[in-house]
PDB file of N, CA and C in Angstrom:
ATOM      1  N   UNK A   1     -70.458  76.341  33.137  1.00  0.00           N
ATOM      2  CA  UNK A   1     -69.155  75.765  32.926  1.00  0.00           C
ATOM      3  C   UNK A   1     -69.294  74.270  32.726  1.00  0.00           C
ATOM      4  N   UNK A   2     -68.440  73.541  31.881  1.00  0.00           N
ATOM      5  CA  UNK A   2     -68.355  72.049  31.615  1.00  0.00           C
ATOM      6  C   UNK A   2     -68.028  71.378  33.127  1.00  0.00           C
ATOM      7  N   UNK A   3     -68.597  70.060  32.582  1.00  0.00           N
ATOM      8  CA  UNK A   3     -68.431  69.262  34.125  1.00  0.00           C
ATOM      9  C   UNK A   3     -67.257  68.338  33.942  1.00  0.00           C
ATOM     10  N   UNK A   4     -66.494  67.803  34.423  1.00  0.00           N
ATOM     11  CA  UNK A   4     -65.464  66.392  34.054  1.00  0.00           C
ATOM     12  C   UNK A   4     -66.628  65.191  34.275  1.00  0.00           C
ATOM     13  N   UNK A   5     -67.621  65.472  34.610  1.00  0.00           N
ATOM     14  CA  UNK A   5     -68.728  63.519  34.264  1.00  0.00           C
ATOM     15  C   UNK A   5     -68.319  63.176  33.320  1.00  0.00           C
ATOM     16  N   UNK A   6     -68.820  61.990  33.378  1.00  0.00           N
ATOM     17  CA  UNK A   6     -69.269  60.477  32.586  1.00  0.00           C
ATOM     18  C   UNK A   6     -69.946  61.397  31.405  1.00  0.00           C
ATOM     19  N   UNK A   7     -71.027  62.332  31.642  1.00  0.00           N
ATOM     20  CA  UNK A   7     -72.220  63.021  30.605  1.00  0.00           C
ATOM     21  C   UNK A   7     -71.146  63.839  29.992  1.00  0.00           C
ATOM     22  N   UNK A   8     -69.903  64.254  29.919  1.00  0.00           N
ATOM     23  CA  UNK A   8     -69.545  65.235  29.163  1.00  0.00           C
ATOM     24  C   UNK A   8     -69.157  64.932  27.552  1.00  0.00           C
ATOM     25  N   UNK A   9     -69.645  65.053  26.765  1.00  0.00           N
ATOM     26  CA  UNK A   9     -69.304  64.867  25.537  1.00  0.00           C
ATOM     27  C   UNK A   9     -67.990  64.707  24.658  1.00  0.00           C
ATOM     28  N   UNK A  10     -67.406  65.683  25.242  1.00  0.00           N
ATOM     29  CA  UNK A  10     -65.546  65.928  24.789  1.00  0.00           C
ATOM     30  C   UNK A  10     -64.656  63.988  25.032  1.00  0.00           C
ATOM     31  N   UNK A  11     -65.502  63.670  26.781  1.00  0.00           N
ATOM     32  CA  UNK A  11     -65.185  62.427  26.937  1.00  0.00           C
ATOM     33  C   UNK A  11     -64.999  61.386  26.093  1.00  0.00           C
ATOM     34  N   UNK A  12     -66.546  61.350  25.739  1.00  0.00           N
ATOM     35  CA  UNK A  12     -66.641  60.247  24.787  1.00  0.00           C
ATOM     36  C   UNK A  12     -66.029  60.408  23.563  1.00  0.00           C
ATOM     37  N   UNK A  13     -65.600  61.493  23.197  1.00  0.00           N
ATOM     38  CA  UNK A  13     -64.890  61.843  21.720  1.00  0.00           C
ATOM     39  C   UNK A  13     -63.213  61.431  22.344  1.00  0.00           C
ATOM     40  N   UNK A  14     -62.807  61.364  23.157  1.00  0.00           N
ATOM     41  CA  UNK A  14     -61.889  61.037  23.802  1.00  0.00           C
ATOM     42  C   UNK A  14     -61.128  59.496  23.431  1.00  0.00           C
ATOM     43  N   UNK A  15     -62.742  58.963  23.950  1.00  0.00           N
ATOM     44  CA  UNK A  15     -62.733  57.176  24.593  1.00  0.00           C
ATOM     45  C   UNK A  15     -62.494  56.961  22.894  1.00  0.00           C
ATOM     46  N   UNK A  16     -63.169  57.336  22.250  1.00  0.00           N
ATOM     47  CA  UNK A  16     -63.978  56.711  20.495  1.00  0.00           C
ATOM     48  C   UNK A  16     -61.958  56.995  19.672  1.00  0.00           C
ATOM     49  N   UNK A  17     -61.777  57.968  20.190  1.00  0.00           N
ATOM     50  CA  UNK A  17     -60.325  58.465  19.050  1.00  0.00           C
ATOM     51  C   UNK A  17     -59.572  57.176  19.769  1.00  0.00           C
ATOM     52  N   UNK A  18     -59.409  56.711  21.414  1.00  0.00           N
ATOM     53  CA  UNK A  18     -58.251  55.629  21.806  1.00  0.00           C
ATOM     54  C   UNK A  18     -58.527  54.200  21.319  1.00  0.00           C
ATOM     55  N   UNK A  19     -59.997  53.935  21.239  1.00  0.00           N
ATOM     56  CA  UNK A  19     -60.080  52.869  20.449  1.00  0.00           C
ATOM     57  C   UNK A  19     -60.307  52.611  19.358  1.00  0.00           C
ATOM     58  N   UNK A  20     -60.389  54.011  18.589  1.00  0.00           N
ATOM     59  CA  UNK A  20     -60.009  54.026  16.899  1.00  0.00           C
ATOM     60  C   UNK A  20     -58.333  53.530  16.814  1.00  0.00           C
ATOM     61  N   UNK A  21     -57.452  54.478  17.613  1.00  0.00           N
ATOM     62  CA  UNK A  21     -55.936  53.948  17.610  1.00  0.00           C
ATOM     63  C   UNK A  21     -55.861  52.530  17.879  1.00  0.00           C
ATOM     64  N   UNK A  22     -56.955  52.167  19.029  1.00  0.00           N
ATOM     65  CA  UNK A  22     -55.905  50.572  19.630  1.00  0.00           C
ATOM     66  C   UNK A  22     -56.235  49.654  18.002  1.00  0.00           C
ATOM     67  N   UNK A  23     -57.319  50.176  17.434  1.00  0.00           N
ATOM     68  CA  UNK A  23     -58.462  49.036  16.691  1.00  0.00           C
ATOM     69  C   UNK A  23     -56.945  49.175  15.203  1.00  0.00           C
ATOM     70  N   UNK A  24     -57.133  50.270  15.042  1.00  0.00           N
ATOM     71  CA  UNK A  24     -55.487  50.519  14.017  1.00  0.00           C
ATOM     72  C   UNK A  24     -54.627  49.592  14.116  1.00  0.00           C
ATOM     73  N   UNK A  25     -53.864  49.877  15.265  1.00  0.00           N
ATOM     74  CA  UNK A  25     -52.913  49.099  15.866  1.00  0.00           C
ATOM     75  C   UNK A  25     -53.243  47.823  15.887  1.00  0.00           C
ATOM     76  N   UNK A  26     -53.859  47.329  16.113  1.00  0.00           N
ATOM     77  CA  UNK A  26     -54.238  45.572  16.124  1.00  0.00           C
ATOM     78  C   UNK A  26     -54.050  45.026  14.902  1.00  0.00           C
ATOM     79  N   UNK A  27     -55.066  46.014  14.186  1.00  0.00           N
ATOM     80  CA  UNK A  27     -55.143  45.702  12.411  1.00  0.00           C
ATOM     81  C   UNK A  27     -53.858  45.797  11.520  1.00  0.00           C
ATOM     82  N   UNK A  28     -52.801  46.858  12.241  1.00  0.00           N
ATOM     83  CA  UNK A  28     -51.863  47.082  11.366  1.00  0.00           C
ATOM     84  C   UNK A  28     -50.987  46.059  12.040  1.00  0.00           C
ATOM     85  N   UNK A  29     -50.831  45.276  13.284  1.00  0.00           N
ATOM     86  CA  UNK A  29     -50.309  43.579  13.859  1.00  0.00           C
ATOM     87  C   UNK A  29     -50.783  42.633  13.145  1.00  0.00           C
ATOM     88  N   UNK A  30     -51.881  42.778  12.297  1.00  0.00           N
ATOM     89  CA  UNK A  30     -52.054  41.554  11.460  1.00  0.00           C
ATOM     90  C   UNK A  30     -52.023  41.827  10.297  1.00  0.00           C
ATOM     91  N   UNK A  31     -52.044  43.091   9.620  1.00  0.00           N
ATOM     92  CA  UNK A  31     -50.904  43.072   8.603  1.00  0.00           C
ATOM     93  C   UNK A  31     -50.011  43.159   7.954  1.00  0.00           C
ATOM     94  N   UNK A  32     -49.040  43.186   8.839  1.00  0.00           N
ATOM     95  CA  UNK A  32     -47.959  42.574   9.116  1.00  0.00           C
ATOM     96  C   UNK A  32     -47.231  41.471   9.512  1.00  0.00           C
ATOM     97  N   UNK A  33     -48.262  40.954  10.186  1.00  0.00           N
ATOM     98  CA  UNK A  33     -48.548  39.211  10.191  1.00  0.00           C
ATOM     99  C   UNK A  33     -48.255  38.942   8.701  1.00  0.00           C
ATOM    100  N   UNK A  34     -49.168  38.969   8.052  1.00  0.00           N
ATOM    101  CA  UNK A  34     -49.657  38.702   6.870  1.00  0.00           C
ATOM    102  C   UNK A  34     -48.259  39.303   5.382  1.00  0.00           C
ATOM    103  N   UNK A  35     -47.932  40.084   5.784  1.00  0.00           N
ATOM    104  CA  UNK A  35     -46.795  40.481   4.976  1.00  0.00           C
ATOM    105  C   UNK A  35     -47.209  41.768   4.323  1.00  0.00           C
ATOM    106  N   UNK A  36     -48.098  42.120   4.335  1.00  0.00           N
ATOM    107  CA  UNK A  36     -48.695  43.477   3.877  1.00  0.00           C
ATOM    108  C   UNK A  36     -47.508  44.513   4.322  1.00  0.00           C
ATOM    109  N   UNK A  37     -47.085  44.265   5.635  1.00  0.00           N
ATOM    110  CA  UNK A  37     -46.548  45.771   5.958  1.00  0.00           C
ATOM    111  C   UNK A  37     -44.911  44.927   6.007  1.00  0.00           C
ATOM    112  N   UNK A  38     -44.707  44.653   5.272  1.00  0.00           N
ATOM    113  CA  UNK A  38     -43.213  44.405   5.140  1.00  0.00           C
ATOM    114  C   UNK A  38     -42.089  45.527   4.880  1.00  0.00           C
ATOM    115  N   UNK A  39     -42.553  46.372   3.742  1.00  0.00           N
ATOM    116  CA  UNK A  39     -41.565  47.513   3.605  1.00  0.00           C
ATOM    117  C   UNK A  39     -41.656  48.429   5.087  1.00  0.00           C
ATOM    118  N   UNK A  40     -40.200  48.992   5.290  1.00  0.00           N
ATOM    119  CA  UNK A  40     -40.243  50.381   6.482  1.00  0.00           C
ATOM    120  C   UNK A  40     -41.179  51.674   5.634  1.00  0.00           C
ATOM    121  N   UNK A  41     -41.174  51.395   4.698  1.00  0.00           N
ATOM    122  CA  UNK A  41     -42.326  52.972   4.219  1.00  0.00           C
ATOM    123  C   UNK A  41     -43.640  52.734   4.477  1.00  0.00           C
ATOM    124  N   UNK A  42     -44.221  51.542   3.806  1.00  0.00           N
ATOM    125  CA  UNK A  42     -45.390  50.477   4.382  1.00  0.00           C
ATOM    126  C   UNK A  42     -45.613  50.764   6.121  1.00  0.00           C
ATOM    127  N   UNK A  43     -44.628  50.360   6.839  1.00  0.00           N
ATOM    128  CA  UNK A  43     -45.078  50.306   8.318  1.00  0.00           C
ATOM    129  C   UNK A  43     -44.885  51.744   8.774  1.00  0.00           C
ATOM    130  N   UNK A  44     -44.441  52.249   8.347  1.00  0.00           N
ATOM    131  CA  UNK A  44     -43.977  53.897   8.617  1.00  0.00           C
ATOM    132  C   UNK A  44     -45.315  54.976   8.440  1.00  0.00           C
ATOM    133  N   UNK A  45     -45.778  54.560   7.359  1.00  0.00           N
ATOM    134  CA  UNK A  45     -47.173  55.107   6.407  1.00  0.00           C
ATOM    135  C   UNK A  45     -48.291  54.424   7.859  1.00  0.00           C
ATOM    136  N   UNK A  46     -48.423  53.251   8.113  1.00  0.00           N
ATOM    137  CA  UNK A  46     -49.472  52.457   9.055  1.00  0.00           C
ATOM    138  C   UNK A  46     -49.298  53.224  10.370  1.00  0.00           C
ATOM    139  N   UNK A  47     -48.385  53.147  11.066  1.00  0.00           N
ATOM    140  CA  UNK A  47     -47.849  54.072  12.124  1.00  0.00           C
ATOM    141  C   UNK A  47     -48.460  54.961  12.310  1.00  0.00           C
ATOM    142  N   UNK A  48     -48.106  55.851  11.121  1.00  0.00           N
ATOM    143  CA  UNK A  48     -48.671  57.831  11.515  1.00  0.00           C
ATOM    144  C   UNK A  48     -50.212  57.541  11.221  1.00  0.00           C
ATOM    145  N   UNK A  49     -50.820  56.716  10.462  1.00  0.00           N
ATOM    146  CA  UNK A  49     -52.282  56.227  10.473  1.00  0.00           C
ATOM    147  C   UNK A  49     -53.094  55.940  11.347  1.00  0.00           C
ATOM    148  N   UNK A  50     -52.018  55.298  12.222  1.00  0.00           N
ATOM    149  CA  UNK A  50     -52.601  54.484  13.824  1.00  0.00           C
ATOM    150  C   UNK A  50     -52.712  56.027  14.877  1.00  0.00           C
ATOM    151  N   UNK A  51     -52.098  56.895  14.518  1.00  0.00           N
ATOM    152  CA  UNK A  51     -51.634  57.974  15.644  1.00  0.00           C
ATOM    153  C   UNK A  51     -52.794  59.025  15.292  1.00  0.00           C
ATOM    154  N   UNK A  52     -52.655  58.933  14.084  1.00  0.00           N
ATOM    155  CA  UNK A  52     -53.937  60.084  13.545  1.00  0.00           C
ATOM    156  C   UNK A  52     -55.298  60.664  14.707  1.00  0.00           C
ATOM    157  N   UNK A  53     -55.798  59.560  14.761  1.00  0.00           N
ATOM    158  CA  UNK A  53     -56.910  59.820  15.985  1.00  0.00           C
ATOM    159  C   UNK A  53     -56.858  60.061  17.023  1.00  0.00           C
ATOM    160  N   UNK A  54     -55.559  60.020  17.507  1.00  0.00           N
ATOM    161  CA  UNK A  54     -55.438  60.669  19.058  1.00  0.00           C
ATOM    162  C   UNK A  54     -55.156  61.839  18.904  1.00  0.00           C
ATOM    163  N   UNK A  55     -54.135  62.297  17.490  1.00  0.00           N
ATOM    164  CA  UNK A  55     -53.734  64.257  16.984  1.00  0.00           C
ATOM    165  C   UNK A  55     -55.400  64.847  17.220  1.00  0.00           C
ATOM    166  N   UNK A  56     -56.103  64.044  16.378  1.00  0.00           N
ATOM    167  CA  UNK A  56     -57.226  64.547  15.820  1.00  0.00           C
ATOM    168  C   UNK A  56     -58.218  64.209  17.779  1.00  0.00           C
ATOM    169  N   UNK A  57     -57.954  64.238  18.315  1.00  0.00           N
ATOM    170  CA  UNK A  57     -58.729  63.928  19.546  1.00  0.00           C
ATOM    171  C   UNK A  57     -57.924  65.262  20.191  1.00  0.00           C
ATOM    172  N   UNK A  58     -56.928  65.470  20.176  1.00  0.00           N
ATOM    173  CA  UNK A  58     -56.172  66.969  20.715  1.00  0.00           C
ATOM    174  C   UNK A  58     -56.439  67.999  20.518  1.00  0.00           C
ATOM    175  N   UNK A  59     -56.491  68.201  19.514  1.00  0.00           N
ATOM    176  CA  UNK A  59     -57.020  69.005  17.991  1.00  0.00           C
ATOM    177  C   UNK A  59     -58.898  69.392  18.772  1.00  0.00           C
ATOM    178  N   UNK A  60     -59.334  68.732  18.738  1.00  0.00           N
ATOM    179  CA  UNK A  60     -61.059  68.688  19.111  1.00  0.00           C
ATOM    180  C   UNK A  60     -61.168  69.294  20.622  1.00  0.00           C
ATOM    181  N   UNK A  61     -60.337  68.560  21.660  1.00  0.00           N
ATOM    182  CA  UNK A  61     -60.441  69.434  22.928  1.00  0.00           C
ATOM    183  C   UNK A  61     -59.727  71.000  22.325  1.00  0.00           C
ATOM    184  N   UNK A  62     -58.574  71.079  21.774  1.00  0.00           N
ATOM    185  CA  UNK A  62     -58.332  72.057  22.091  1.00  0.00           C
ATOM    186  C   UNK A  62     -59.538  73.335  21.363  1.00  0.00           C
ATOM    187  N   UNK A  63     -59.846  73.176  20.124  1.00  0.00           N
ATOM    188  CA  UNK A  63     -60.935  73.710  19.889  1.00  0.00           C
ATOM    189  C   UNK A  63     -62.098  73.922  20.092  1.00  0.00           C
ATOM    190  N   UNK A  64     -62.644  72.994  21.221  1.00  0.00           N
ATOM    191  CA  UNK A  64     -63.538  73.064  22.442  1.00  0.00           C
ATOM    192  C   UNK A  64     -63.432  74.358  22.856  1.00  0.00           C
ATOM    193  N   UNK A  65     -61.751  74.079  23.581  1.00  0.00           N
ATOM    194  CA  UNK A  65     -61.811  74.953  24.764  1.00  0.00           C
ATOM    195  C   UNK A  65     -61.687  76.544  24.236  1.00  0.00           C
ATOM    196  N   UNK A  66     -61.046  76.315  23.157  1.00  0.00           N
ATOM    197  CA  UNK A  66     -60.597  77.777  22.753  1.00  0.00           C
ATOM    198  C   UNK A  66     -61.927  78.602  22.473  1.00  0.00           C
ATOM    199  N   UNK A  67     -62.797  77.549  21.449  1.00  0.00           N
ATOM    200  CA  UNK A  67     -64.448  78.615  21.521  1.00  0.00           C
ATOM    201  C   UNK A  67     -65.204  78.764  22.902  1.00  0.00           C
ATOM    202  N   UNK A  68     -64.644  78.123  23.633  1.00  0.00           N
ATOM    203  CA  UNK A  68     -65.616  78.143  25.170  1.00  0.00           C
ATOM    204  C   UNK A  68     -64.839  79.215  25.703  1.00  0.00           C
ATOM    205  N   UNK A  69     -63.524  79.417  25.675  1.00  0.00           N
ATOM    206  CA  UNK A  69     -63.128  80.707  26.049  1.00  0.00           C
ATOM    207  C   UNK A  69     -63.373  82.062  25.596  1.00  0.00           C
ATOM    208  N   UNK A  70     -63.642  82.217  23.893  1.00  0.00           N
ATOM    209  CA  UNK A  70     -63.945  82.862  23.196  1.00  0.00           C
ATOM    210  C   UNK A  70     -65.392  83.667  23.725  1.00  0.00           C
ATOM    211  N   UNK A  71     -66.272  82.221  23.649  1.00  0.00           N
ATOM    212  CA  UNK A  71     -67.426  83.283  23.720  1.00  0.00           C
ATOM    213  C   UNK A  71     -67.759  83.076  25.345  1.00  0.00           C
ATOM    214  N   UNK A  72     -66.731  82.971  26.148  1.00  0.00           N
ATOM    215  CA  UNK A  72     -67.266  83.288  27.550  1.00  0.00           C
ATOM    216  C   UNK A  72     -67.646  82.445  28.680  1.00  0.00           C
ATOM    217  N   UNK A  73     -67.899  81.200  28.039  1.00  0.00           N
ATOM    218  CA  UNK A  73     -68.056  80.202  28.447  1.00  0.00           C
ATOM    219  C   UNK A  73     -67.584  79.841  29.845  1.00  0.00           C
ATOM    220  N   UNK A  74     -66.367  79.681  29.633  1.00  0.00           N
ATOM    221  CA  UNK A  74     -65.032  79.456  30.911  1.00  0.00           C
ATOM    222  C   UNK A  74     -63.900  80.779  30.478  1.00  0.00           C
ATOM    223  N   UNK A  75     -63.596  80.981  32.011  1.00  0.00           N
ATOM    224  CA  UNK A  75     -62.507  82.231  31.515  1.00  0.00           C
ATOM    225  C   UNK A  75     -61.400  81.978  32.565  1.00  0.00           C
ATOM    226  N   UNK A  76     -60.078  82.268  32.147  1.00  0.00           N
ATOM    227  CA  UNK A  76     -59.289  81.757  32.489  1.00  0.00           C
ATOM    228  C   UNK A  76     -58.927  82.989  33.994  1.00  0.00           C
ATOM    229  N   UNK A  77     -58.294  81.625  34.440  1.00  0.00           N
ATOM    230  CA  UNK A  77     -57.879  82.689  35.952  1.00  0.00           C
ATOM    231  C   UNK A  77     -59.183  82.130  37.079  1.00  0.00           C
ATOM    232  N   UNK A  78     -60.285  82.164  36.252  1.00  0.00           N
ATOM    233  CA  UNK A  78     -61.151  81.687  37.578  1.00  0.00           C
ATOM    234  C   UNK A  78     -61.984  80.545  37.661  1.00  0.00           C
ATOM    235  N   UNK A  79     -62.042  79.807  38.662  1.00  0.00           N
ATOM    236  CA  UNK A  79     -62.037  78.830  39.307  1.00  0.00           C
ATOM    237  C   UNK A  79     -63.962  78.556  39.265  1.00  0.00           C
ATOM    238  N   UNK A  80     -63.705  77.236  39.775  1.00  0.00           N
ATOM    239  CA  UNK A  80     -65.750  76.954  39.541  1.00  0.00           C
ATOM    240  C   UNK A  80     -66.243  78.161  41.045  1.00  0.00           C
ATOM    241  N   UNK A  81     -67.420  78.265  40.856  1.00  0.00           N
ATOM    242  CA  UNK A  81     -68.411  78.441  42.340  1.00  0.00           C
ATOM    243  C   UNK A  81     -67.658  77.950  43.325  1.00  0.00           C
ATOM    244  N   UNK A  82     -67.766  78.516  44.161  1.00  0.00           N
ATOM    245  CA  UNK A  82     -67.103  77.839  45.949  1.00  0.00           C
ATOM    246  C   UNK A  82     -65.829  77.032  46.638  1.00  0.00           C
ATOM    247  N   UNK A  83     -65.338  77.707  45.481  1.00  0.00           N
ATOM    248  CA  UNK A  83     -63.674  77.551  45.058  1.00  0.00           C
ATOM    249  C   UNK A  83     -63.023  78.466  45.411  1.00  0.00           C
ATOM    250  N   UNK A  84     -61.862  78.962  46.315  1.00  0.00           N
ATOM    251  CA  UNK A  84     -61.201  80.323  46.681  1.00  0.00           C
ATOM    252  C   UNK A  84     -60.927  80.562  46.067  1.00  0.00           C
ATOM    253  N   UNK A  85     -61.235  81.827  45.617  1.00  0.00           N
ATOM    254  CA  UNK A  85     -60.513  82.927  44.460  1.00  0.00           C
ATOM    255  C   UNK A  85     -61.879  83.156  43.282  1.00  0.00           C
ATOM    256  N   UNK A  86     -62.833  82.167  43.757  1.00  0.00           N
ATOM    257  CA  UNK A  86     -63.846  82.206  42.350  1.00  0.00           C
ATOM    258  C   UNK A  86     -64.839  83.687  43.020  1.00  0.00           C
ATOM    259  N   UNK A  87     -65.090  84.349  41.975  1.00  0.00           N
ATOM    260  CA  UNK A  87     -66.748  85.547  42.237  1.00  0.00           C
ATOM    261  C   UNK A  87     -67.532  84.682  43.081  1.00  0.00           C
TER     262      UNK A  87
END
């Protein structure tokens, strides 16, 4: 079964999608600074751009989990080793 550590992989795909958004977001504050994003379709279009990587970070756990359930991996209902209710 997966661990919640620091070593778990899903994590770091996690950390990488929030500072793809913040790094967006900053970029799309300065251009708009700049006048680039002046129209509401312009900032509207930048927006769902900035959000993209956190869908796409949802999207990745959930398809994690769904093949880890699939082939057996983790199964729902039971709990780790030495946990009440676990085999």
């Amino acid at each position: 079964m997966g661990s919640n550590g620091s070593g778990n992989p899903i994590l770091g795909v996690l950390l990488a999608c929030i500072i793809a958004s913040i790094v967006l977001a900053i970029i799309g504050f300065v251009l708009r600074g700049r006048g680039s994003l002046a129209t509401s379709r312009a900032a509207l279009i930048w927006a769902i751009i900035t959000i993209l990587p956190l869908f796409g970070a949802g999207f990745f756990m959930f398809s994690k989990h769904s093949v880890e359930q699939a082939t057996g991996v983790t199964r729902s209902g039971v709990n780790e080793p030495g946990v009440k209710g676990a085999p």
